[in-house]
Protein backbone atom coordinates (compact mmCIF):
# COMPACT_ATOMS: atom_id res chain seq x y z
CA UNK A 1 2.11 2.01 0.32
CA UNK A 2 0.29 0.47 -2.55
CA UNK A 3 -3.17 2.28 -3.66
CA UNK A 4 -5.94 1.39 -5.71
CA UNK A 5 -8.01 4.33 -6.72
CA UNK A 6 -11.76 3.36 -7.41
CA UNK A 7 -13.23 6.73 -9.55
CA UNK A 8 -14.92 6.80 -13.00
CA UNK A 9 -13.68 10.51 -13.12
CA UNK A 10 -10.69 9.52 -15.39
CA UNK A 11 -9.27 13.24 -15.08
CA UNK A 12 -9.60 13.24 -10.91
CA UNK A 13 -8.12 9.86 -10.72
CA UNK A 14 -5.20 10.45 -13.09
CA UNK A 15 -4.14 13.91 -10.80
CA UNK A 16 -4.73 12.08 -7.94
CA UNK A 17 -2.01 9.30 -9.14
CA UNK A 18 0.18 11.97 -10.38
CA UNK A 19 0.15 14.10 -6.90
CA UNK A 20 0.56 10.84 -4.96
CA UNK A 21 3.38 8.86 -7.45
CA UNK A 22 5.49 12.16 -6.39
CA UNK A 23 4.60 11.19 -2.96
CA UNK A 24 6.35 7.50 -3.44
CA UNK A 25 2.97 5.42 -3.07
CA UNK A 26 2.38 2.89 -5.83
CA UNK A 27 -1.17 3.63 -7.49
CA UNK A 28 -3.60 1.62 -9.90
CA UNK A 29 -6.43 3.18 -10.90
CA UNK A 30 -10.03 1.25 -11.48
CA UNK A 31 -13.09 3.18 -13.55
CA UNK A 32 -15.36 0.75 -13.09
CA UNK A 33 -16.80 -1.44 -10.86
CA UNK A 34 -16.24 -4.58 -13.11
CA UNK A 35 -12.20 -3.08 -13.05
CA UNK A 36 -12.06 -2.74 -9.27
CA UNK A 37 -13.39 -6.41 -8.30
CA UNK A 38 -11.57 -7.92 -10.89
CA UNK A 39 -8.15 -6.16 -9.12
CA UNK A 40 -8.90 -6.39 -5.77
CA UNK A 41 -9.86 -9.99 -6.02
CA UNK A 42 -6.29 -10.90 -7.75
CA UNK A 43 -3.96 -8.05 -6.03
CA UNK A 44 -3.08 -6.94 -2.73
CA UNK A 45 -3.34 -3.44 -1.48
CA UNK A 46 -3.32 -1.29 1.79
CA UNK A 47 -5.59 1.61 0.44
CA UNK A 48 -8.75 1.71 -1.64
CA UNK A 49 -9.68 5.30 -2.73
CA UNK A 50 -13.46 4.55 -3.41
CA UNK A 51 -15.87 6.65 -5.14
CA UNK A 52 -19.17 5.30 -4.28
CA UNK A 53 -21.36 6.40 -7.61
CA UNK A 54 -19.82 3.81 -10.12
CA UNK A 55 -20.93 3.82 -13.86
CA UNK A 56 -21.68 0.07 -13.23
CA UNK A 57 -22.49 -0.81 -10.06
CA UNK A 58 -22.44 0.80 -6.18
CA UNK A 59 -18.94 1.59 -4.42
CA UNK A 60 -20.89 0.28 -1.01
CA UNK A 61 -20.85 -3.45 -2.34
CA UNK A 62 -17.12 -2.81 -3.14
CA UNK A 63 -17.01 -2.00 0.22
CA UNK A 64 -18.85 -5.26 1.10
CA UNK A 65 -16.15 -7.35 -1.09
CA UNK A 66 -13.01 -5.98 0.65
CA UNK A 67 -14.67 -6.80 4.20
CA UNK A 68 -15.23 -9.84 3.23
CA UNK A 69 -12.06 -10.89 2.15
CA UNK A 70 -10.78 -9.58 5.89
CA UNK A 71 -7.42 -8.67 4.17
CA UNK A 72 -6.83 -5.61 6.75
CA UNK A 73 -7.02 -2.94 3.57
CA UNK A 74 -8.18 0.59 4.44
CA UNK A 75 -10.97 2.18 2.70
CA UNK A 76 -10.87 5.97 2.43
CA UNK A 77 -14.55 6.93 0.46
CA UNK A 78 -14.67 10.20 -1.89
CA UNK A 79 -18.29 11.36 -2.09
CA UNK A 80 -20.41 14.17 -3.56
CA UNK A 81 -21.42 16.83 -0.97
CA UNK A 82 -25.47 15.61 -1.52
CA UNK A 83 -24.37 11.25 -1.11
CA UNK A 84 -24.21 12.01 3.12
CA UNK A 85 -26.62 8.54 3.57
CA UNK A 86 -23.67 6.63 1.48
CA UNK A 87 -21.13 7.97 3.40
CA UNK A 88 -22.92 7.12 6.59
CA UNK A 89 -23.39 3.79 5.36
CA UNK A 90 -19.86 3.17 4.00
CA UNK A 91 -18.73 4.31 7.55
CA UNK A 92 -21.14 1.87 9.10
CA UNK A 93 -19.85 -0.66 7.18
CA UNK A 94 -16.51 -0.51 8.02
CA UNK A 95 -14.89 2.49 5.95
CA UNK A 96 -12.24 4.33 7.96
CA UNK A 97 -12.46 7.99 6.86
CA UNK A 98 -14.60 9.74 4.51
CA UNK A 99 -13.62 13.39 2.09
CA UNK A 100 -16.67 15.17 0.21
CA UNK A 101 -15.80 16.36 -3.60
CA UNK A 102 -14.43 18.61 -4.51
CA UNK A 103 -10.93 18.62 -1.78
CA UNK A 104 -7.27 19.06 -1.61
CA UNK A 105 -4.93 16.78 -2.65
CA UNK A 106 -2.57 17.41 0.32
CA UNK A 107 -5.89 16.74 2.52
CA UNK A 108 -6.55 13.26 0.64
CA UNK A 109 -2.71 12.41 0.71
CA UNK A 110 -2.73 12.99 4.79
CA UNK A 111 -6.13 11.17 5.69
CA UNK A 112 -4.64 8.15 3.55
CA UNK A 113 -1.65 7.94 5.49
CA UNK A 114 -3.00 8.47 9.21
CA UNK A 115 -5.25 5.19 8.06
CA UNK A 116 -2.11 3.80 6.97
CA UNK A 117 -0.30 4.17 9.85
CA UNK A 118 -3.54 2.81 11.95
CA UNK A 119 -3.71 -0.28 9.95
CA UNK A 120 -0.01 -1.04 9.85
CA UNK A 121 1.56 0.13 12.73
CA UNK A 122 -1.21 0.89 15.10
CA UNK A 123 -0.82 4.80 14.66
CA UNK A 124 3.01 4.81 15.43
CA UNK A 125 5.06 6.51 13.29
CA UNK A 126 7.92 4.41 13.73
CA UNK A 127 8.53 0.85 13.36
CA UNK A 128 10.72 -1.33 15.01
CA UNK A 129 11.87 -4.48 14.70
CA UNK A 130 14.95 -5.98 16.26
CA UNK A 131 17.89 -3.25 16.07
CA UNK A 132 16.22 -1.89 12.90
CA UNK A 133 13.85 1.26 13.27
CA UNK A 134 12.01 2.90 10.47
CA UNK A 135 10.70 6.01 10.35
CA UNK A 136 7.38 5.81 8.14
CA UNK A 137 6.92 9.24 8.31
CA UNK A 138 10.64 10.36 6.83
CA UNK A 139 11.05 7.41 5.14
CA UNK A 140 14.37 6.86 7.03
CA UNK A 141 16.22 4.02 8.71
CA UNK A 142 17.88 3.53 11.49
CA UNK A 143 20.21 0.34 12.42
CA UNK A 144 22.14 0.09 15.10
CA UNK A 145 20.40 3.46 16.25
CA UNK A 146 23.07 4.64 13.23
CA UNK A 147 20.87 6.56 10.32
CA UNK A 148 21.47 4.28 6.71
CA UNK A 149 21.08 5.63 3.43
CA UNK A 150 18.23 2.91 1.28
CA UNK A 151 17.43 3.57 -2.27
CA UNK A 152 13.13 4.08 -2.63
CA UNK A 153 12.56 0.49 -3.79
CA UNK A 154 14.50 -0.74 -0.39
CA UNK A 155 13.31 1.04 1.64
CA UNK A 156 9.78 -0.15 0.14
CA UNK A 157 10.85 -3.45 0.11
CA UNK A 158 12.39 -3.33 4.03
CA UNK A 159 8.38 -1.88 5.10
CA UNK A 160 6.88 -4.57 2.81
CA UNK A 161 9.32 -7.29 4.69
CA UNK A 162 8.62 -6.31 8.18
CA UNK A 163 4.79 -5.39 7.72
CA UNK A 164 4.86 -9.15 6.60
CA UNK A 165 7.26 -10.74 8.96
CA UNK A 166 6.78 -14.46 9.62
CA UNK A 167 5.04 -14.82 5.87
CA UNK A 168 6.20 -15.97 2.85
CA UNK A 169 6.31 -13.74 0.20
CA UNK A 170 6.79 -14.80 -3.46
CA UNK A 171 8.73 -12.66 -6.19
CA UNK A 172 5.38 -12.06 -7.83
CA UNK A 173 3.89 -10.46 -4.73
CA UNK A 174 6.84 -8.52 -4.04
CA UNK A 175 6.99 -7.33 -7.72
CA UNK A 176 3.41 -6.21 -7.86
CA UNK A 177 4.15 -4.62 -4.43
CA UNK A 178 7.18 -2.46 -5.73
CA UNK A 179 5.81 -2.04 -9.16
CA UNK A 180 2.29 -2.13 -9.14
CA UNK A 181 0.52 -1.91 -12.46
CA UNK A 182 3.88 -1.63 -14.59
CA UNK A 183 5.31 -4.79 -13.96
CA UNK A 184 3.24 -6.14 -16.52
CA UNK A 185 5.34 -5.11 -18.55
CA UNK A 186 8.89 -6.39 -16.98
CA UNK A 187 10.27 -9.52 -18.47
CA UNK A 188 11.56 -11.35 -15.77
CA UNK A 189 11.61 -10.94 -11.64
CA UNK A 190 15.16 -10.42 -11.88
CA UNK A 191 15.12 -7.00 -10.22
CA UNK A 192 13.36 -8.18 -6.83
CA UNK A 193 16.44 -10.36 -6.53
CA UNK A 194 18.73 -7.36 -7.06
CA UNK A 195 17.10 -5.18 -4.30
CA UNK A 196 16.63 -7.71 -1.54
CA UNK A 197 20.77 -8.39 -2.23
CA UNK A 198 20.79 -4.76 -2.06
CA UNK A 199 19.14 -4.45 1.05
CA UNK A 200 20.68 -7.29 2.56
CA UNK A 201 23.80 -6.32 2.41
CA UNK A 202 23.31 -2.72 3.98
CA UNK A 203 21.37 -4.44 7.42
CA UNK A 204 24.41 -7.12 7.53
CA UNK A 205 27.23 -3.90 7.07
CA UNK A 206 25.30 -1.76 9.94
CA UNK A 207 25.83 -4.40 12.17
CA UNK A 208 21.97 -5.74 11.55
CA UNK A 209 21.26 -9.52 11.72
CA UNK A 210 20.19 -11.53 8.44
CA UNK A 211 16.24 -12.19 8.95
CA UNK A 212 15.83 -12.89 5.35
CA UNK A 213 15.01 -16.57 4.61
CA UNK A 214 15.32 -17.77 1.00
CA UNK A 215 12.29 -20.67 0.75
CA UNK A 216 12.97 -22.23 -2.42
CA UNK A 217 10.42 -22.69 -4.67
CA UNK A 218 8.06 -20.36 -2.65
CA UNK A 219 9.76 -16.97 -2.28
CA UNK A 220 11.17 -15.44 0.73
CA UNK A 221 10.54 -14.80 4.97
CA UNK A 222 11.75 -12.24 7.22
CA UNK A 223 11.98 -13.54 10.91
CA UNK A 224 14.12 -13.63 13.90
């Protein structure tokens, strides 16, 4: 799961990316609202964290912006206890869930993932595709209905592929996808190579078909 957290509260948005990087979910953080267009215009993500009292503008046109684009990504708002007319509109507007200041970080980290699971996988737990079944709650795969053992960043990457099946996906998208903010500062795309091989090879040895299509020059496809 990939994250952008939308808060001018630099000390709540850093522990919130420190509780949920332990939790495996890639987070970027924006302080402003000149920060958060400018990434959610050029990067994808699944959930916005949005704090609706920006230092420069209003959270609720944020909201506007990420409807408009109609890219599927969930919005959980973060409001004072007193902002109950923004959170009414944010809901109106299309947000999916809503937590008042101050909460629990185990709260937050459960809300975002029931909206994951909504958006993704149509609140199923478990994904299937073909003879490969992944459990998004245990982070576990099955092939073959036999349990395999995938490193984070495959598993990650094996989610990514079949949340996206039928598109093609470049090395920069699946970079920014594994790596978020940090692979800014990676000198090549070398690595995605090494973990689709990696992954690759542990479908085709549990008996699993090879749905990954190399498109040259574009990226790659997973597809029957």
């Amino acid at each position: 799961m990939k994250l952008l957290i939308i808060e001018d509260e630099k000390e709540l948005a850093e522990n919130i990316r420190s509780y949920l990087s332990n939790e495996e979910i890639i987070c970027e953080l924006a302080n402003s609202y000149q920060e958060a267009e400018e990434k959610l215009l050029n990067f994808p993500y699944d959930i916005v964290l949005l704090d609706l009292m920006l230092p420069d503008g209003n959270g609720l046109d944020i909201l506007e912006l990420i409807k408009q684009k109609n890219t599927g990504i969930g919005v959980l708002i973060i409001s004072a206890k007193n902002a109950l007319d923004d959170r009414i509109k944010g809901l109106d507007r299309g947000a999916d869930d809503y937590l008042t200041k101050p909460f629990h970080l185990s709260e937050l980290n459960s809300r975002m993932k029931a909206i994951f699971r909504r958006r993704k996988f149509d609140g199923r737990t478990y994904l299937t595709f073909e003879e490969i079944k992944i459990d998004t709650a245990n982070h576990e795969v099955e092939i073959n209905d036999k349990l395999i053992e995938f490193t984070v960043k495959e598993y990650e990457l094996l989610l990514f592929f079949v949340t996206n099946k039928n598109r093609v996906l470049t090395k920069q998208t699946i970079a920014e996808h594994l790596w978020g903010d940090n692979v800014d500062f990676l000198d090549s795309y070398d690595f995605v190579y090494q973990h689709i091989k990696n992954m690759r090879k542990k479908i085709i040895n549990a008996g699993g078909k090879d749905y990954l299509k190399t498109i040259y020059g574009l990226g790659y496809k997973f597809s029957v």
